[in-house]
Protein backbone atom coordinates (compact mmCIF):
# COMPACT_ATOMS: atom_id res chain seq x y z
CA UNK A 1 16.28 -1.35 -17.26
CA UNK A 2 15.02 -2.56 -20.19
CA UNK A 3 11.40 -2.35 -22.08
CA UNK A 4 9.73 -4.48 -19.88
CA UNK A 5 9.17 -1.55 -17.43
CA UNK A 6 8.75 1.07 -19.47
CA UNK A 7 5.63 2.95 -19.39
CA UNK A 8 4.11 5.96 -20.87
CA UNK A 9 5.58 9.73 -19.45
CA UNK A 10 3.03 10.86 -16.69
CA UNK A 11 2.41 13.05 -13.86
CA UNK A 12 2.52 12.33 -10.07
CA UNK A 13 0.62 14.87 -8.28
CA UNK A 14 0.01 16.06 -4.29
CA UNK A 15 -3.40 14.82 -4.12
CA UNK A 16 -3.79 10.51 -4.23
CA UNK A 17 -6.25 8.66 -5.28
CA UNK A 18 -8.31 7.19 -2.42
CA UNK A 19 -7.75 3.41 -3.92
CA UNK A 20 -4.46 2.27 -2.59
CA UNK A 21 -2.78 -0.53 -3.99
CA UNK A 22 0.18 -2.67 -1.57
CA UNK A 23 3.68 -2.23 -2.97
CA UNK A 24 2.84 0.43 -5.24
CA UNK A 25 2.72 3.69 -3.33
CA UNK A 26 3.42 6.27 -6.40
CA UNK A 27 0.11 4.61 -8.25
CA UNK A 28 -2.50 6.46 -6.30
CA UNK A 29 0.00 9.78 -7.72
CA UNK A 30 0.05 8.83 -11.01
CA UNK A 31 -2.35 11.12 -13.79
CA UNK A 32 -2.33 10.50 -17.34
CA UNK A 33 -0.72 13.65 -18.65
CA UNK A 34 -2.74 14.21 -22.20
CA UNK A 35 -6.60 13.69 -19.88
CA UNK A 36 -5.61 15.01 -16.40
CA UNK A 37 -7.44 11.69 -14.90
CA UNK A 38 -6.09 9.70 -12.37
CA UNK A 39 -4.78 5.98 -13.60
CA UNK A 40 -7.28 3.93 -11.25
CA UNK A 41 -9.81 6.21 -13.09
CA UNK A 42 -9.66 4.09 -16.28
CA UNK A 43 -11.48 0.76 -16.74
CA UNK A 44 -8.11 -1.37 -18.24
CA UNK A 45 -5.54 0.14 -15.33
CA UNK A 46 -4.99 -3.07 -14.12
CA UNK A 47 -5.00 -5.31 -17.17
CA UNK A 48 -2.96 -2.83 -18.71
CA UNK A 49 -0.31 -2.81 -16.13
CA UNK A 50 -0.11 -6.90 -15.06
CA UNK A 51 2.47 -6.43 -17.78
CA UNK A 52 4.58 -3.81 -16.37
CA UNK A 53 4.55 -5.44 -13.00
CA UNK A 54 5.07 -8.61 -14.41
CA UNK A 55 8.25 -6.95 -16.18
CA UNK A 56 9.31 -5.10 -12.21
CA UNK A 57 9.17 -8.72 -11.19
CA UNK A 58 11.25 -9.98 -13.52
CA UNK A 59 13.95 -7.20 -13.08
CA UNK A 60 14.18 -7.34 -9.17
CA UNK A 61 14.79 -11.28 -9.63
CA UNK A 62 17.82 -10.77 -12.25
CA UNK A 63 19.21 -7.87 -10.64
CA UNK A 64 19.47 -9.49 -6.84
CA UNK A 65 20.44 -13.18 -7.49
């Protein structure tokens, strides 16, 4: 798929996070394996992951024209 969606191994758990983001249902799962906290839980989780969506973006417009 290619390294523009690529992220960092983690952990999707039972429990979600109560924030709740539209079109991204498996964030509110998602833990940081190595500190057991919940991605929304960190300052940069959005900066950080523009990218990534940016890049899931990118993909879905390739792949279906």
């Amino acid at each position: 798929m290619g390294e523009d969606i690529a992220s960092d191994p983690f952990l999707l758990v039972a429990k979600p996070h109560e924030k709740r983001r539209e079109g991204f249902p498996l964030d509110s799962l998602s833990v940081h394996i190595e500190s057991g906290k919940y991605y929304y839980d960190f300052d940069d989780y959005f900066e950080k992951y523009s990218e990534i969506d940016d890049g899931f973006r990118v993909f879905f417009e390739r792949t279906m024209l």
